[in-house]
Protein backbone atom coordinates (compact mmCIF):
# COMPACT_ATOMS: atom_id res chain seq x y z
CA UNK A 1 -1.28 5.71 11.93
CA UNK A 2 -0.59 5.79 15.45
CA UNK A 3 -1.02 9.37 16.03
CA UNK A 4 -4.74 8.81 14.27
CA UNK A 5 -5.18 5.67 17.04
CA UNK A 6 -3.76 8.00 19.75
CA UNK A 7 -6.47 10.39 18.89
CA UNK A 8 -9.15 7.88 18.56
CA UNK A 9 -8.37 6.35 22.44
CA UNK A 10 -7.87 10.00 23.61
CA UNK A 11 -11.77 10.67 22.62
CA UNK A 12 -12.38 7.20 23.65
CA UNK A 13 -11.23 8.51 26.83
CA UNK A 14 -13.18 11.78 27.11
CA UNK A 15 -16.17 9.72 25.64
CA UNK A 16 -15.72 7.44 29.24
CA UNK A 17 -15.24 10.35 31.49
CA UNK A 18 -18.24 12.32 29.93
CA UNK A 19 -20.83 9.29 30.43
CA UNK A 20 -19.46 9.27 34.11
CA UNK A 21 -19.30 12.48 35.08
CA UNK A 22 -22.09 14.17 32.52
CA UNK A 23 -20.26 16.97 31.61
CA UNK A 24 -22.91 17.70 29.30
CA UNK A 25 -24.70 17.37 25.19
CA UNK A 26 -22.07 19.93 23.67
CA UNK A 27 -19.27 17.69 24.40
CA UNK A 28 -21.23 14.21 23.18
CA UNK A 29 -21.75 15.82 19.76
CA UNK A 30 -18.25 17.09 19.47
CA UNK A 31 -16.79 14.50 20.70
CA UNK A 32 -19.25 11.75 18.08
CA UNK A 33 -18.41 14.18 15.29
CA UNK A 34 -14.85 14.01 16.04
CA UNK A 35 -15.07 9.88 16.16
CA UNK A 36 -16.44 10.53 12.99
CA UNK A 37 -13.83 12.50 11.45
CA UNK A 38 -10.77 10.41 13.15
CA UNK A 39 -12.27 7.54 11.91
CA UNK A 40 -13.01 8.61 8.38
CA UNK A 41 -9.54 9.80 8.19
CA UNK A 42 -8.26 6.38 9.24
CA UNK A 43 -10.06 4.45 6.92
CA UNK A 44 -8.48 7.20 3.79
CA UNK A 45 -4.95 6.02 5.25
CA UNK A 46 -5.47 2.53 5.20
CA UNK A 47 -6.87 2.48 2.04
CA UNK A 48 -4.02 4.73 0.35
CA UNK A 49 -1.59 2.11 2.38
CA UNK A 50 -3.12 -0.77 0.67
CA UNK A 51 -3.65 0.32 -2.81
CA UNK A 52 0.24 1.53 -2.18
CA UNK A 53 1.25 -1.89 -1.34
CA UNK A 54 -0.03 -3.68 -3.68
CA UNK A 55 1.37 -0.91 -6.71
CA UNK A 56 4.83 -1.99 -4.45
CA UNK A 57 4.00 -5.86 -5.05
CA UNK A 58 3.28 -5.18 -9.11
CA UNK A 59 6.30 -3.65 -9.25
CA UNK A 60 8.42 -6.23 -7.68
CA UNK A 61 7.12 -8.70 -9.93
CA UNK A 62 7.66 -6.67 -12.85
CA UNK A 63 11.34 -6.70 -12.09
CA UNK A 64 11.57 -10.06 -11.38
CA UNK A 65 9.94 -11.11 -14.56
CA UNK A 66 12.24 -8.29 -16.88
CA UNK A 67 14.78 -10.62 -14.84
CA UNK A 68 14.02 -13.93 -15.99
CA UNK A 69 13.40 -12.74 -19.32
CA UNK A 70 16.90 -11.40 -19.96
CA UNK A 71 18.46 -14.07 -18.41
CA UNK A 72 16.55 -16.20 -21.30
CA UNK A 73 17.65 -13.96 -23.58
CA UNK A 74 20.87 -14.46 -22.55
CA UNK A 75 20.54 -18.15 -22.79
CA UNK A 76 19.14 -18.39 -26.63
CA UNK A 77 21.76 -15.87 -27.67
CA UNK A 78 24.29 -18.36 -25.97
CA UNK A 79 22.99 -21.53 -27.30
CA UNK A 80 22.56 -20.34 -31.32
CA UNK A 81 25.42 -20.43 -33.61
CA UNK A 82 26.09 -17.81 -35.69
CA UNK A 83 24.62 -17.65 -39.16
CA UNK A 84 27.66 -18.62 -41.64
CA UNK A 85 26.81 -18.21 -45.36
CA UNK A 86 28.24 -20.83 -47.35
CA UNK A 87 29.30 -19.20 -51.04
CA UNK A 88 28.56 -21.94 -53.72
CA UNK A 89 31.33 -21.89 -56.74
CA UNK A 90 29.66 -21.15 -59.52
């Protein structure tokens, strides 16, 4: 991500210089299509980072919750006597 915001001030940059010194239209479309590019490859990153955090987040919770329920488990199993069978004499 910081490469990608490297890149973007870089052109930034260029962008500056160009207006002041008119170095000419090549380099404005090149360097707009690049902006482009930069930016549409930043906004695929931080989209894939989000969508990845929040998979991160379900997970966690997951766990926590297969957590509470064994210790519940654990709990009941604790708390219940076991089942004696009383033979009646016949």
């Amino acid at each position: 991500m910081l490469i990608w915001c490297g890149i973007l001030f870089t052109l930034g940059i260029l962008a500056f210089m160009d207006s002041l010194f008119n170095y000419g239209d090549i380099f404005r479309q090149v360097n707009s299509v690049l902006f482009m590019l930069v930016s549409l490859g930043l906004l695929i990153r931080t989209t894939t980072k989000i969508r990845t955090r929040s998979m991160e987040k379900y997970l966690e919770r997951i766990n926590t919750l297969e957590e509470q329920v064994f210790a519940l488990q654990q709990t009941n199993e604790k708390g219940r006597e076991p089942n004696r069978r009383m033979s009646v004499p016949a």
